[in-house]
Protein backbone atom coordinates (compact mmCIF):
# COMPACT_ATOMS: atom_id res chain seq x y z
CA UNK A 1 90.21 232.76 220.73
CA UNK A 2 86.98 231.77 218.27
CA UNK A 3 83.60 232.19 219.51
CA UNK A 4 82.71 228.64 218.03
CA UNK A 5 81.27 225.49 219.18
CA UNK A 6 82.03 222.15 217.52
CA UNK A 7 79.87 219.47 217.34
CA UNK A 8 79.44 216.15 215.49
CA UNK A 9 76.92 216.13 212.55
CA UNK A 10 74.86 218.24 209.77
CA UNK A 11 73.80 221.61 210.69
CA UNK A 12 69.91 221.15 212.24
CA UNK A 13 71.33 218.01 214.11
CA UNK A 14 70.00 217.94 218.16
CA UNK A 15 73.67 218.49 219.12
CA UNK A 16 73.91 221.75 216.94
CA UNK A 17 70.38 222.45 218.62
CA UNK A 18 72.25 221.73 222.26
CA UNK A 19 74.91 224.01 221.22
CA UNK A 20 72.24 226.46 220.39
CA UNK A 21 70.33 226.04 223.28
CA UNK A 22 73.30 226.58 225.90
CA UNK A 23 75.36 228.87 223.89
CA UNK A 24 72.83 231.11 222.07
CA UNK A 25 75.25 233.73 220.97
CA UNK A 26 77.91 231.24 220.14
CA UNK A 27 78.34 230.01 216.08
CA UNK A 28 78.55 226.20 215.66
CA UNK A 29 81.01 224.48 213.73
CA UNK A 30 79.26 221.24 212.48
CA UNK A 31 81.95 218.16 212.13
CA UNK A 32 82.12 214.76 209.91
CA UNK A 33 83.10 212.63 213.08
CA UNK A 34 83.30 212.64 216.89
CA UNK A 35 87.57 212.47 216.48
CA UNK A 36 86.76 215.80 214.10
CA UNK A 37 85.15 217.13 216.14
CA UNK A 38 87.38 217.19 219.61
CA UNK A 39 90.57 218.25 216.92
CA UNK A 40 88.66 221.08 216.44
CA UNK A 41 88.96 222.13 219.91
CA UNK A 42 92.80 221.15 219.95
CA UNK A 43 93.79 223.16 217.27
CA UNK A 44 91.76 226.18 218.38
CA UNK A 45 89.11 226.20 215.32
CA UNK A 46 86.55 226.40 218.60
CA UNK A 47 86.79 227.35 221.72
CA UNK A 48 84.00 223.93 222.89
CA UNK A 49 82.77 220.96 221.96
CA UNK A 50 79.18 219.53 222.68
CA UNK A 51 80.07 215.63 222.81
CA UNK A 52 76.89 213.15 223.48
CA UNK A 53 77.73 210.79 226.26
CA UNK A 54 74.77 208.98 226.87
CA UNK A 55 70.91 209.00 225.52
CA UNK A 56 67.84 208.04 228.13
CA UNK A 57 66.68 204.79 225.11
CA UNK A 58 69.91 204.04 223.66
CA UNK A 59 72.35 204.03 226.23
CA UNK A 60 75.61 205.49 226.34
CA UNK A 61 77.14 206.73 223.34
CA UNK A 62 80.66 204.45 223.11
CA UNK A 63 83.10 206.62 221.19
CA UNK A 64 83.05 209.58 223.70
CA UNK A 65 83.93 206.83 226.85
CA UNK A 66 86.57 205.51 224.51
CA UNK A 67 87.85 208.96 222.69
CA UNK A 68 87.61 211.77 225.76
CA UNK A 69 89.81 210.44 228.46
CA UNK A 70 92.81 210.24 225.49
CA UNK A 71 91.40 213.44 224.02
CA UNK A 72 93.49 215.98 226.04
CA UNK A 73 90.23 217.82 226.90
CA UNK A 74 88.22 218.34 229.89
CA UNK A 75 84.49 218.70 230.99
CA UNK A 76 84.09 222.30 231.68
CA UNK A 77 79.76 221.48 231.69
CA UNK A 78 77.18 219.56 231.21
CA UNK A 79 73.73 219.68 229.10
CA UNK A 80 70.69 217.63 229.09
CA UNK A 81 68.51 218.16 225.45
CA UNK A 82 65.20 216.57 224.87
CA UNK A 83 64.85 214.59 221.91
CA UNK A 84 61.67 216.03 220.17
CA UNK A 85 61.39 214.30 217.04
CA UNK A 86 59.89 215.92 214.31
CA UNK A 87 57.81 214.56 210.86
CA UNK A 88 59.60 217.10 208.25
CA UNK A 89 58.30 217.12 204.37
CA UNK A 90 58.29 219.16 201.33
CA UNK A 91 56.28 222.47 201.34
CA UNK A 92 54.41 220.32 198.83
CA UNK A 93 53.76 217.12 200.48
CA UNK A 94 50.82 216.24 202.87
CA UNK A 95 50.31 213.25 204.82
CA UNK A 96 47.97 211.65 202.22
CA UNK A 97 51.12 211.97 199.72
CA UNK A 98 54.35 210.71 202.05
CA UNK A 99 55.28 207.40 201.70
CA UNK A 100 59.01 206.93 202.81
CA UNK A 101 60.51 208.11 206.04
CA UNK A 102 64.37 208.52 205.97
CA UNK A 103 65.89 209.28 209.29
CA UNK A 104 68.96 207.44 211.65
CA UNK A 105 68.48 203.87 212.55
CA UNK A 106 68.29 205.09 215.99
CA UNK A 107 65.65 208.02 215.45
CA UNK A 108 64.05 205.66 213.29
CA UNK A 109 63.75 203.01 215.79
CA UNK A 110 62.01 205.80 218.58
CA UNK A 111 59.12 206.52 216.04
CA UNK A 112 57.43 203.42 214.99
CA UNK A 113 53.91 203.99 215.73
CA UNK A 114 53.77 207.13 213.62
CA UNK A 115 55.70 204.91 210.49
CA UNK A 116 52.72 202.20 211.24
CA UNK A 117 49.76 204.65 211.76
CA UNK A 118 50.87 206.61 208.69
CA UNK A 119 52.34 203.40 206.82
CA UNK A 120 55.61 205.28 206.21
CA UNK A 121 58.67 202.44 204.88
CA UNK A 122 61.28 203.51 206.62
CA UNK A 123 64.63 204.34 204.66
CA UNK A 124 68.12 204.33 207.15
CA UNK A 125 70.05 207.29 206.69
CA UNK A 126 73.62 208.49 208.35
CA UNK A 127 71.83 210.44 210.20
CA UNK A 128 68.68 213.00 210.86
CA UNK A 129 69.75 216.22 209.62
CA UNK A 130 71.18 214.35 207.13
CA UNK A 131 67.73 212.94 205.97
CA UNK A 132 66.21 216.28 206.09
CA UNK A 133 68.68 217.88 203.77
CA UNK A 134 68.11 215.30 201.48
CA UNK A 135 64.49 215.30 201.57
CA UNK A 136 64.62 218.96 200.72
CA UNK A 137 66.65 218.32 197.84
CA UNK A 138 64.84 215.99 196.39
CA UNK A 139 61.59 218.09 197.21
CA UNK A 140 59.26 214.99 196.34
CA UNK A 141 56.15 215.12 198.17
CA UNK A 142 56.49 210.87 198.55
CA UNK A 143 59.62 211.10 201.26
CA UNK A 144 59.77 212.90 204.62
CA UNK A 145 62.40 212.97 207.16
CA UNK A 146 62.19 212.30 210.90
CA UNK A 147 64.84 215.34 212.38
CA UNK A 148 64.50 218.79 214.79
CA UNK A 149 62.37 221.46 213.99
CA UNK A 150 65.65 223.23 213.85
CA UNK A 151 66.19 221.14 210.36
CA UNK A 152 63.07 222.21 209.13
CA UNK A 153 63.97 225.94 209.52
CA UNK A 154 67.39 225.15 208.06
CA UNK A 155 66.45 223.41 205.15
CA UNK A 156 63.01 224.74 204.26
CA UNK A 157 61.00 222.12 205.11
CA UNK A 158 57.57 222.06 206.95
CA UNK A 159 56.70 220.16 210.04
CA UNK A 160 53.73 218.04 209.32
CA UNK A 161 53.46 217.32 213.44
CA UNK A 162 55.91 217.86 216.17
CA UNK A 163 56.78 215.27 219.02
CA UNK A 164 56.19 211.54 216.83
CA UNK A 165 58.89 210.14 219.45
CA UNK A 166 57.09 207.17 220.82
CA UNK A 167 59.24 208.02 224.63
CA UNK A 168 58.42 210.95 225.81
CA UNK A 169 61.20 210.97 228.36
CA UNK A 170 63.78 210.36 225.32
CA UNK A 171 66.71 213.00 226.91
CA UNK A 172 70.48 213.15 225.35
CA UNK A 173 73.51 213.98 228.17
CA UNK A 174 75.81 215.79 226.38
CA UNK A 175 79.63 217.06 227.72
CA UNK A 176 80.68 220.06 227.57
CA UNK A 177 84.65 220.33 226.67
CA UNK A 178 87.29 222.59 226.48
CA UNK A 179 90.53 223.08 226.02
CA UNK A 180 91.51 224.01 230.12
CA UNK A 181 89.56 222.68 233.12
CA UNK A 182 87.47 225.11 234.64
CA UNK A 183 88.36 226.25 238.07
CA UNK A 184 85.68 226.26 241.28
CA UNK A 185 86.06 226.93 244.60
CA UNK A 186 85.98 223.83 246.86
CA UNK A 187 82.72 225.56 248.18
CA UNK A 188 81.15 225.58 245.42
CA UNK A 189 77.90 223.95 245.70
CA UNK A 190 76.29 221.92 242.97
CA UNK A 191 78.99 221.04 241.11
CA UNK A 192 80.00 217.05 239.37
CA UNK A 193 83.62 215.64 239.19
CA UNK A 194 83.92 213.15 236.12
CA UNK A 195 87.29 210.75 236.28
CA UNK A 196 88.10 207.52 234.84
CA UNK A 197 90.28 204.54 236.66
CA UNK A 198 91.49 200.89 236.55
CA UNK A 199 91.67 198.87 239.51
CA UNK A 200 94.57 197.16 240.32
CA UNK A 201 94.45 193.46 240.18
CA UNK A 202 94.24 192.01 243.16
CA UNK A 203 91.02 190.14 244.67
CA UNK A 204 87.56 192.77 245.22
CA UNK A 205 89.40 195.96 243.91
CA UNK A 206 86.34 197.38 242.57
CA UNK A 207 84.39 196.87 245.86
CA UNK A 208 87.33 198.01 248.06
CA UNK A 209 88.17 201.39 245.86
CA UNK A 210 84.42 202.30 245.74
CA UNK A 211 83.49 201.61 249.39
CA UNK A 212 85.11 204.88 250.49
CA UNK A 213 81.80 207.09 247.96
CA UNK A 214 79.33 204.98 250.37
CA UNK A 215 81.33 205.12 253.72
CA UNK A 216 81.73 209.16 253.29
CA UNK A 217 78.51 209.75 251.86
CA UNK A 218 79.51 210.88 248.46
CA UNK A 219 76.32 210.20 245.51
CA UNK A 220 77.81 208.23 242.31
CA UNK A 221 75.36 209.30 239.54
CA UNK A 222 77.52 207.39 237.09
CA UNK A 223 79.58 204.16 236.63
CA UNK A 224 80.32 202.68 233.38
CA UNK A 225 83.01 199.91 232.41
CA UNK A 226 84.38 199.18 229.24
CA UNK A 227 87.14 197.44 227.43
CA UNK A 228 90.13 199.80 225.87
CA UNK A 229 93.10 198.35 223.54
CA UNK A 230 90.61 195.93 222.71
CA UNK A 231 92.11 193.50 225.61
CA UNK A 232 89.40 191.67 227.85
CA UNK A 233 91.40 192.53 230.69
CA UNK A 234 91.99 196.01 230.46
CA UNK A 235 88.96 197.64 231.62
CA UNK A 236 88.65 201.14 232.66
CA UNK A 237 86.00 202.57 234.70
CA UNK A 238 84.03 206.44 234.12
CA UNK A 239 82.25 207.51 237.36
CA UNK A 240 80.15 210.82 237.78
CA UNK A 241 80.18 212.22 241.26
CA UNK A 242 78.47 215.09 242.98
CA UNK A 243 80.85 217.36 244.83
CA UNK A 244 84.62 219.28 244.10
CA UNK A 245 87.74 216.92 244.88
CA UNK A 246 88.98 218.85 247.72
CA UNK A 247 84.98 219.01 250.00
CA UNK A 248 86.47 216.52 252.79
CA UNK A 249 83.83 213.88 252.23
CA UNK A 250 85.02 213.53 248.41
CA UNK A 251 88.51 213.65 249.16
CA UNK A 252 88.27 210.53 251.00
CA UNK A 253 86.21 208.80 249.23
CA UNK A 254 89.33 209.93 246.40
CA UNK A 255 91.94 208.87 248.25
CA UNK A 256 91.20 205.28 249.07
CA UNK A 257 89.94 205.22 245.31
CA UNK A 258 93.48 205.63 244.70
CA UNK A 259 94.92 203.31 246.92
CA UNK A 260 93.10 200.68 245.07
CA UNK A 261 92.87 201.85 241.36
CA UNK A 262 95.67 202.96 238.82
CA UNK A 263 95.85 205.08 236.26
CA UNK A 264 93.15 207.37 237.76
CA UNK A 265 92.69 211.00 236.17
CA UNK A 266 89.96 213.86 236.62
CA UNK A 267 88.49 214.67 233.35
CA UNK A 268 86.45 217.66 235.05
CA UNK A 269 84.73 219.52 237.29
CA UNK A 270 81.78 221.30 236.15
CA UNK A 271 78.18 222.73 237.77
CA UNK A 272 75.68 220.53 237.64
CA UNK A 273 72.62 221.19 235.09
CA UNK A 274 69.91 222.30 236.11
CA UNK A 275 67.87 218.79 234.73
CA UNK A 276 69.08 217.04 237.32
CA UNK A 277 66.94 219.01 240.03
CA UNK A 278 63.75 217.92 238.56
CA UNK A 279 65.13 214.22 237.88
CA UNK A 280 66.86 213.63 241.73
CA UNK A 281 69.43 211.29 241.40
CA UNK A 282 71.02 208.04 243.80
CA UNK A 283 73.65 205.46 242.70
């Protein structure tokens, strides 16, 4: 059994610097693509993967909803990482001397008034760590890169200021998968149960298979729909819940869920993070 975490991206990307951040002890194994990076975990090269599912500005991310349910893993946690952009140059550049910022279209996008206060053209890249390896190897003091502070301490680059995101509140959700489902104790307080459905077709499904989370008091912190097999009418449905499957009040609310739905399957159960205390939550 490796010790490794897999994630999707350069080394100094913010999921290597999740994986760091929950799993300090743990070495990450940095992959081209999100498919890449769940094989990883299926053949045994890691033990996790840290998989984005959803950013506070950009939304969800699509390719996990479409890619985990099919994936043969399951959500064994949950982490919520800040998004603290950071203005990376050349040891020799200064801000009087940077005149291209290459970053993510995304990351790119969360910065603009320190690209129009500094007059920086901005230059789309595959992505931030990316840009910051790059920008090291060029080592001209006329491009910068907009990545983590862990990139600049990768790659040797300094960090002419910390925290240009123009969102302060810009947070990425990230699962945690493995392998095997982790087991709790029905008991267990604190803990989220993630599962995807379809409802059957007959009139109101979706309001008559999630009545039963209202009727027995169960919180929805998450429901997303989208299309799979590319068909307009096959749409499946992701929820977050709080709670285990077998507490009473969720195994109700379960139950008529599946009287109502097909194809339903748990993808985990998993303690909550510890984020979600000082955010509340309510569906």
């Amino acid at each position: 059994m490796t010790d490794m975490i897999a994630f999707q991206g350069r080394p100094g990307a913010y999921s290597d610097l999740a994986c760091r951040a929950v799993f300090p002890t743990r070495l990450t194994l940095p992959c081209d693509s999100f498919e890449a990076t769940i094989e990883a975990v299926r053949d045994g090269r890691a033990e996790l993967a840290m998989l984005p599912c959803e950013n506070s500005l950009a939304g969800r991310v699509p390719d996990i909803h479409a890619l985990l349910p099919s994936s043969g893993l399951f959500i064994v946690g949950e982490h919520f990482q800040r998004v603290e952009h950071c203005l990376l140059a050349p040891r020799s550049a200064t801000f009087a001397t940077i005149k291209r910022a290459h970053s993510h279209a995304v990351a790119l996008g969360q910065v603009r008034k320190i690209l129009k206060e500094l007059r920086l053209t901005p230059v789309i890249e595959a992505d931030t760590a990316g840009s910051a390896e790059q920008v090291a190897a060029w080592d001209n003091p006329e491009d910068c890169a907009i990545a983590s502070s862990l990139a600049a301490e990768l790659f040797g680059l300094q960090i002419l200021r910390r925290n240009v995101e123009d969102a302060a509140h810009n947070t990425t959700r990230f699962y945690v998968a493995a392998r095997a489902p982790a087991a709790h104790a029905a008991d267990t307080r604190g803990l989220m149960t993630t599962f995807v459905f379809r409802v059957r077709n007959v009139p109101a499904a979706l309001y008559k298979a999630l009545g039963g989370f209202a009727t027995n008091g169960v919180n929805m912190t998450k429901l997303e729909s989208y299309m799979i097999d590319g068909h307009f009418s096959a749409t499946q449905f992701l929820c977050d819940v709080e709670g285990h499957p077998e507490q009473p009040a969720l195994r109700r609310a379960l139950e008529e869920l599946g009287f109502f739905s097909r194809e339903f399957r748990i993808l985990g159960v998993y303690p909550s993070a510890p984020f979600r205390l000082t955010q509340g939550s309510g569906d």
